[in-house]
N, C-alpha and C. Protein backbone atom coordinates (compact mmCIF):
# COMPACT_ATOMS: atom_id res chain seq x y z
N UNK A 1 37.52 51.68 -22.84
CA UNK A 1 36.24 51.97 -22.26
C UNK A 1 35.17 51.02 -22.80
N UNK A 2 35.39 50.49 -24.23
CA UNK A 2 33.88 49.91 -24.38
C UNK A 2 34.40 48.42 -23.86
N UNK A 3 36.07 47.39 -23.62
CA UNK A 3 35.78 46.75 -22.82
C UNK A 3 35.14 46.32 -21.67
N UNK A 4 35.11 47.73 -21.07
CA UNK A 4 34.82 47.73 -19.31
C UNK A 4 33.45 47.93 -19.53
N UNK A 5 32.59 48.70 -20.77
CA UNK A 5 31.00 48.81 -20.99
C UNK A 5 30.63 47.24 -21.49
N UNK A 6 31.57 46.14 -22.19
CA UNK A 6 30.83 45.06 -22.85
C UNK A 6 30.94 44.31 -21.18
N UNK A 7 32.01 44.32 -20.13
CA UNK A 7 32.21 43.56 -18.92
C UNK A 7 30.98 44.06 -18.66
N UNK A 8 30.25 45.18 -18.18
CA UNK A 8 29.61 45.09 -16.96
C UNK A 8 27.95 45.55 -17.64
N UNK A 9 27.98 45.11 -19.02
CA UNK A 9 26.75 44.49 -19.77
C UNK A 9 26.59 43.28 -19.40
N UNK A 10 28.01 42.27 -19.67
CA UNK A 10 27.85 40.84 -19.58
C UNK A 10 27.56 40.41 -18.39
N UNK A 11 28.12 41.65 -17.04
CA UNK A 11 28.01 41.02 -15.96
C UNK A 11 26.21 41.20 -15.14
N UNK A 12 26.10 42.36 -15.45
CA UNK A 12 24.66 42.50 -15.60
C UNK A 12 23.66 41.55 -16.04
N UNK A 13 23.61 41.19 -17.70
CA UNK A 13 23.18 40.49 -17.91
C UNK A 13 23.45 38.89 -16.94
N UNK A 14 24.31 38.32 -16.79
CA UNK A 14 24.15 37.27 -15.59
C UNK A 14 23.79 37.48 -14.55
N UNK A 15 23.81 38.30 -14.05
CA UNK A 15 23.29 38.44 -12.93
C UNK A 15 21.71 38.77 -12.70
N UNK A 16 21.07 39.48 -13.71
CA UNK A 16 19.56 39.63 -14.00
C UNK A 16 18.89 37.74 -14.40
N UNK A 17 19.84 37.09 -15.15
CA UNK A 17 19.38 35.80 -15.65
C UNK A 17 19.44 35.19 -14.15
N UNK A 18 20.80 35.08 -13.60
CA UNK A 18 20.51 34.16 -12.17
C UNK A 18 19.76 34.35 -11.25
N UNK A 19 19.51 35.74 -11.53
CA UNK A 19 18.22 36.00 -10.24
C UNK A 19 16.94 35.54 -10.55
N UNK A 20 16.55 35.48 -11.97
CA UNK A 20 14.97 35.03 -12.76
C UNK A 20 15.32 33.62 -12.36
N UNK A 21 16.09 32.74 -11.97
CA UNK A 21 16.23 31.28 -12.39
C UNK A 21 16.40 31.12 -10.84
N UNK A 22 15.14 30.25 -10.15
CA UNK A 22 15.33 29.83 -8.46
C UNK A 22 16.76 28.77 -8.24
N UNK A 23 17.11 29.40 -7.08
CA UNK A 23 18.38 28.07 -7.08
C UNK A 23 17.36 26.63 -6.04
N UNK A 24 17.92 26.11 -6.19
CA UNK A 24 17.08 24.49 -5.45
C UNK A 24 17.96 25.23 -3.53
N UNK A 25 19.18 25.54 -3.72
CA UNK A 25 19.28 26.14 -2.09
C UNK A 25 18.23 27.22 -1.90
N UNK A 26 17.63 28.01 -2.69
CA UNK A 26 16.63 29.03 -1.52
C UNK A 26 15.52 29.04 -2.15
N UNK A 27 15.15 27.38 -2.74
CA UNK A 27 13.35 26.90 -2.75
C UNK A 27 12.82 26.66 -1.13
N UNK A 28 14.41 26.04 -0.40
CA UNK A 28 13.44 25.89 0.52
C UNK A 28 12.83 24.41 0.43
N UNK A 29 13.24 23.61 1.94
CA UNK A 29 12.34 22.35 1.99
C UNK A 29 10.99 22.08 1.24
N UNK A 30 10.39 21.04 0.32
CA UNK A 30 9.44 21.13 0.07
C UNK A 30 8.69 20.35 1.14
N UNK A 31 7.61 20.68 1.13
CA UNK A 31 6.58 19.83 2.01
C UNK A 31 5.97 18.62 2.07
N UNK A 32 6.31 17.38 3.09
CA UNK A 32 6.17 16.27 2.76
C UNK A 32 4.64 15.91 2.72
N UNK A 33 3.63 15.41 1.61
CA UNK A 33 2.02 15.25 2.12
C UNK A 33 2.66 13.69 3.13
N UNK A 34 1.35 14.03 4.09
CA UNK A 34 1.53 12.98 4.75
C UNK A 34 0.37 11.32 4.19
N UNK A 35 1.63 10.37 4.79
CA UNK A 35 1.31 8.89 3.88
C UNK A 35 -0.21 8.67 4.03
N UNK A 36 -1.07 8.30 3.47
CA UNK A 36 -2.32 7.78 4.06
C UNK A 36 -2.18 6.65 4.54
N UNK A 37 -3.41 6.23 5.62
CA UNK A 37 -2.80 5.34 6.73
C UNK A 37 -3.83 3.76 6.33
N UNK A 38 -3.14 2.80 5.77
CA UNK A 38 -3.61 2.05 5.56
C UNK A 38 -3.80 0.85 6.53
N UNK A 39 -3.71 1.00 7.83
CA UNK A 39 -3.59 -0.15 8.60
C UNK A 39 -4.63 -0.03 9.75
N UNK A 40 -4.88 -0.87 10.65
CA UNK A 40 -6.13 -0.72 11.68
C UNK A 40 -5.01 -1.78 12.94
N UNK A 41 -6.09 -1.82 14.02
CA UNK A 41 -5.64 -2.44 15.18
C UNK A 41 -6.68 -3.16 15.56
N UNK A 42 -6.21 -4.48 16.00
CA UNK A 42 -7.00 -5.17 16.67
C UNK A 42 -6.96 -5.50 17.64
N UNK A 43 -8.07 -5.17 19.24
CA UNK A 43 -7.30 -5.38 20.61
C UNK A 43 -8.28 -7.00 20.87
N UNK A 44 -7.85 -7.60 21.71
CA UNK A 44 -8.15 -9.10 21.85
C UNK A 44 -8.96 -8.86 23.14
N UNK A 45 -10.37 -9.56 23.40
CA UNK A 45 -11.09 -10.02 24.61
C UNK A 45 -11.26 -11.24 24.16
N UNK A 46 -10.88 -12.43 24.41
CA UNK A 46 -10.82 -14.14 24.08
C UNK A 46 -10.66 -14.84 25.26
N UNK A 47 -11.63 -15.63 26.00
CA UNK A 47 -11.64 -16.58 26.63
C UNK A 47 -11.71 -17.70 26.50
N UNK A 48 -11.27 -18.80 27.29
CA UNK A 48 -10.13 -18.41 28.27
C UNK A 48 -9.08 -18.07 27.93
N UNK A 49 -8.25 -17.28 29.19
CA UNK A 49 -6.93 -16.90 28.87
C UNK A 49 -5.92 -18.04 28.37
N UNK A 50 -6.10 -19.12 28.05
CA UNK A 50 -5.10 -19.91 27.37
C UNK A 50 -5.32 -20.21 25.88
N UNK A 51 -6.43 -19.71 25.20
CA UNK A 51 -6.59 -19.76 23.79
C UNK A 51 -5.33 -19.23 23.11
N UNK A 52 -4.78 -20.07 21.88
CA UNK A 52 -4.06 -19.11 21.28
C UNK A 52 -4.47 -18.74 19.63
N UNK A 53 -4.65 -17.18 19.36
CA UNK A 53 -4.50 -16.95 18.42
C UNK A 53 -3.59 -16.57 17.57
N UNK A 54 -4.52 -16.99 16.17
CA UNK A 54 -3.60 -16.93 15.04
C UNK A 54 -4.16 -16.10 14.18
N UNK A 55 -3.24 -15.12 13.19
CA UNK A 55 -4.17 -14.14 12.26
C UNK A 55 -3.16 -14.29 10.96
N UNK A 56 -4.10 -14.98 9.75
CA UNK A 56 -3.76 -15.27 8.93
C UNK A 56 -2.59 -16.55 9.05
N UNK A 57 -2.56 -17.40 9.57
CA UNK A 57 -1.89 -18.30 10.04
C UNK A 57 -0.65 -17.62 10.77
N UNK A 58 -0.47 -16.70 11.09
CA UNK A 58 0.62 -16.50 11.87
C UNK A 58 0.07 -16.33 13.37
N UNK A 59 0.89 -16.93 14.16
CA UNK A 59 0.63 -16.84 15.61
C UNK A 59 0.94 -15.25 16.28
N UNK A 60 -0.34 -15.38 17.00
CA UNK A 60 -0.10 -14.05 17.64
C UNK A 60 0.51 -13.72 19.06
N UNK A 61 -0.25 -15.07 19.96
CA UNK A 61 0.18 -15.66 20.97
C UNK A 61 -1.02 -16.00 21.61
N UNK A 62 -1.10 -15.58 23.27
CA UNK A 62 -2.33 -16.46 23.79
C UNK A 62 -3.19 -15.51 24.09
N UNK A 63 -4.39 -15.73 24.48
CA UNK A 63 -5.31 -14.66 25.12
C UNK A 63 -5.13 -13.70 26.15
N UNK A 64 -4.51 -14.11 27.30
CA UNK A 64 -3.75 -13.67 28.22
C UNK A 64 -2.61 -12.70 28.11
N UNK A 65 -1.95 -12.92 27.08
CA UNK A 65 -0.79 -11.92 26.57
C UNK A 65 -0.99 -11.30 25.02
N UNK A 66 -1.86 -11.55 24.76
CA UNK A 66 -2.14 -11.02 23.17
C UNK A 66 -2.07 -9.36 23.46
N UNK A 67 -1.15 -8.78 22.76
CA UNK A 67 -1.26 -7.10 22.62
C UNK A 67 -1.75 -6.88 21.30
N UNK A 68 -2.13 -5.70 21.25
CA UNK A 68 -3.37 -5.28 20.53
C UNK A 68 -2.42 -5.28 18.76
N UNK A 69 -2.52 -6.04 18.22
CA UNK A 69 -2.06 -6.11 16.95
C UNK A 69 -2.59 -5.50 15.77
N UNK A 70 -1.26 -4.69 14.84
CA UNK A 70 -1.60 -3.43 13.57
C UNK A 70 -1.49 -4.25 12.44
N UNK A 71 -2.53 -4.14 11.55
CA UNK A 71 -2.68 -5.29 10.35
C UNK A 71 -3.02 -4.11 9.09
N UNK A 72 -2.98 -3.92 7.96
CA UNK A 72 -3.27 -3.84 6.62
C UNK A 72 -4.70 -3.84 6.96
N UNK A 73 -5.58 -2.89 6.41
CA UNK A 73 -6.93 -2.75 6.23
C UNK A 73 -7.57 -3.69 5.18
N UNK A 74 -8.53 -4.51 5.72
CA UNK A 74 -9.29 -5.46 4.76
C UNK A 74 -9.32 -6.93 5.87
N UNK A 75 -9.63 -7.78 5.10
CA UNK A 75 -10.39 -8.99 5.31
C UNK A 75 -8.91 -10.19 5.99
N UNK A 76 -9.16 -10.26 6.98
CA UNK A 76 -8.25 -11.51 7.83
C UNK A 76 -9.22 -12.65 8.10
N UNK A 77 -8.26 -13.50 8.84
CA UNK A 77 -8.80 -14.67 9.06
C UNK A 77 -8.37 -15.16 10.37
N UNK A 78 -8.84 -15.54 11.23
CA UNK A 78 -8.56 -15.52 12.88
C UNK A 78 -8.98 -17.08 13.21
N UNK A 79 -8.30 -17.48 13.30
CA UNK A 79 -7.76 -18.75 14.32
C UNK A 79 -7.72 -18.67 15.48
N UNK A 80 -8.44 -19.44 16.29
CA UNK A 80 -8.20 -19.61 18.09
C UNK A 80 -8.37 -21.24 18.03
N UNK A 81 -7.52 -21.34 18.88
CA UNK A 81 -7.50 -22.35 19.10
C UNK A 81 -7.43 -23.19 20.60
N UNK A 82 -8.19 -23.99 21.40
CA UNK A 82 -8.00 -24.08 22.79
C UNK A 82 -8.23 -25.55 22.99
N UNK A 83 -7.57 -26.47 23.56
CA UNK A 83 -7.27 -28.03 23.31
C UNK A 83 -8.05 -28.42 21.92
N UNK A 84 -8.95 -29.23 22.14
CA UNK A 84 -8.98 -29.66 20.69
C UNK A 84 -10.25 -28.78 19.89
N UNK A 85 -10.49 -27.76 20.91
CA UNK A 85 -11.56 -26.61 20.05
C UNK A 85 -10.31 -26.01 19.02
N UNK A 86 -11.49 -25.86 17.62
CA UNK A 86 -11.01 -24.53 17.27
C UNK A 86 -11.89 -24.29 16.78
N UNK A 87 -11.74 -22.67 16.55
CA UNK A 87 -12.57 -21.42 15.56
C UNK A 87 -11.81 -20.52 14.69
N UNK A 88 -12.41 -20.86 13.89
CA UNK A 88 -12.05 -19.47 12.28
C UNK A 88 -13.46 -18.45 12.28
N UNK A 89 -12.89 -17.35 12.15
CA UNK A 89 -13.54 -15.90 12.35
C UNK A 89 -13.07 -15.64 10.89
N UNK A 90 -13.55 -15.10 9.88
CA UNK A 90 -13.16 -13.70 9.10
C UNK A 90 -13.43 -12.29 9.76
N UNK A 91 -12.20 -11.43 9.57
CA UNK A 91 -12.52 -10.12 10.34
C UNK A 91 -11.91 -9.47 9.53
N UNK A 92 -12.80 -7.87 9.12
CA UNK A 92 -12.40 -7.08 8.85
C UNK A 92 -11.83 -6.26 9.53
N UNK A 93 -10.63 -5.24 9.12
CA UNK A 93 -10.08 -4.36 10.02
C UNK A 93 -10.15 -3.37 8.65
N UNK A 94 -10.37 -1.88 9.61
CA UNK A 94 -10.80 -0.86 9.04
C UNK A 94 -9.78 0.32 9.01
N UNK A 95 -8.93 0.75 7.94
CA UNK A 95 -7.94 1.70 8.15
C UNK A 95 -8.06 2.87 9.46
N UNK A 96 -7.07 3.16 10.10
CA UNK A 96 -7.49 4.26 11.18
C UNK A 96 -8.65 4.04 12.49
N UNK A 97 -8.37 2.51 12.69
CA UNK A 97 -9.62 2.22 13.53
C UNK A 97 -8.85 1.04 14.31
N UNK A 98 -9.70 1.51 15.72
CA UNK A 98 -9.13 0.19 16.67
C UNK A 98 -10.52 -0.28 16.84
N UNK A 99 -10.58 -2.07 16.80
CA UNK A 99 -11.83 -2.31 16.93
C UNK A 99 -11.29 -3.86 17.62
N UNK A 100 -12.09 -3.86 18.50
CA UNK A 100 -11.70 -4.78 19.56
C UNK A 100 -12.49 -6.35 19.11
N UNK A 101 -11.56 -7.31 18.72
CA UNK A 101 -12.20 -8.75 18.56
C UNK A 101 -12.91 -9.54 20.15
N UNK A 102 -14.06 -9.94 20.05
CA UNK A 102 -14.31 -10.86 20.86
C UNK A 102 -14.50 -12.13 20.65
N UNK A 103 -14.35 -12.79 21.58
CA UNK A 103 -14.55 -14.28 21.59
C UNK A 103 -14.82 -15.35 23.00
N UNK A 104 -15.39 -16.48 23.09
CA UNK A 104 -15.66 -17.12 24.42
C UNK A 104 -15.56 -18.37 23.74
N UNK A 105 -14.71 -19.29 24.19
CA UNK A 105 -15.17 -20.95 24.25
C UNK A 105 -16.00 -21.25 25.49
N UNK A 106 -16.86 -22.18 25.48
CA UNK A 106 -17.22 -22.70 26.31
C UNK A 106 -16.92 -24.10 26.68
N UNK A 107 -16.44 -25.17 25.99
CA UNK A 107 -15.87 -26.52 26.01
C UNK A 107 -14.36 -26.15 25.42
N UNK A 108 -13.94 -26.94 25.89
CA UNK A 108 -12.57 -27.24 25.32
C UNK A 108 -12.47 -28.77 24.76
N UNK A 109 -13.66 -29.53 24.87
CA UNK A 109 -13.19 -30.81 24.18
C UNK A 109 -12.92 -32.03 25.16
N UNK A 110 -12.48 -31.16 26.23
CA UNK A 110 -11.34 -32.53 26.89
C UNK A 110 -12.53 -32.87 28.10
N UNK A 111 -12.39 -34.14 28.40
CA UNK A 111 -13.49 -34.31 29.05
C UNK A 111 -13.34 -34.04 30.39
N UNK A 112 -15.24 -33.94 30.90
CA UNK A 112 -15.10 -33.16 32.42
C UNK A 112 -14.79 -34.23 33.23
N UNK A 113 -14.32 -33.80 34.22
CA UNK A 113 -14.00 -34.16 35.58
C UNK A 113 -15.07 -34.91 36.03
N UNK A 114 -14.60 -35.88 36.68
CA UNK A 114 -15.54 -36.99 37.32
C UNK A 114 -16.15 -35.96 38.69
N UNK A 115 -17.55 -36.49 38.34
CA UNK A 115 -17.93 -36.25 39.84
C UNK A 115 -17.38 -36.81 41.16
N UNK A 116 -17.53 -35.64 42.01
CA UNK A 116 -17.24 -36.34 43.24
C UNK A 116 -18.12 -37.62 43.78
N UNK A 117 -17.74 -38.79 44.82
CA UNK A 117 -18.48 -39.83 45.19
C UNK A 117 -19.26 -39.00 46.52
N UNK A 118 -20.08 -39.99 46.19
CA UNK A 118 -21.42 -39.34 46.86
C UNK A 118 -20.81 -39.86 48.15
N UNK A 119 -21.13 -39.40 49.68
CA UNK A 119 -20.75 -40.14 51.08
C UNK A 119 -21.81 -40.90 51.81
């Protein structure tokens, strides 16, 4: 008899300890915080449609096909380039923000077209 009283002390006792002690199976998923968002977008209005830009020396493509590009928040550097024009912009982009770059050439450099002859 006092075997079967020290068994179902001992078993007691484990079983009161495993219940005080959470198992990691029934914590239960913890909750992921979500990432903070360090990046912004930039959508392109650049004329003419054959300029091509560049952001941070990497090519983006041309005015005409430029889609709205996701960059790291802070200070870039924007290249357009259209025959022998070019322009450098610094632009900030602002985490969580779409903010649309503009731009216009008006010369391209290359020279104009002869007038027509007078009749």
């Amino acid at each position: 008899m006092t075997r079967s009283l020290n068994i179902l002390l001992v078993a007691c006792a484990l079983g009161t300890a495993a219940a005080a002690v959470p198992s990691p199976v029934w914590a239960g998923p913890k909750a992921k915080k979500p990432a903070p968002q360090t990046e912004g977008i930039i959508t392109w209005k650049v004329t003419p449609e054959s300029v091509v830009i560049f952001v941070d020396g990497k090519k983006i493509g041309t005015a005409d096909k430029a889609k709205p590009t996701r960059l790291k928040a802070g200070q870039h550097l924007i290249k357009l380039v259209w025959g022998k024009d070019e322009a450098e912009e610094p632009f900030t982009v602002v985490a969580n923000q779409e903010i649309q770059f503009e731009y216009a050439f008006e010369d391209s450099g290359k020279p104009a077209p002869a007038p027509a002859p007078e009749p």
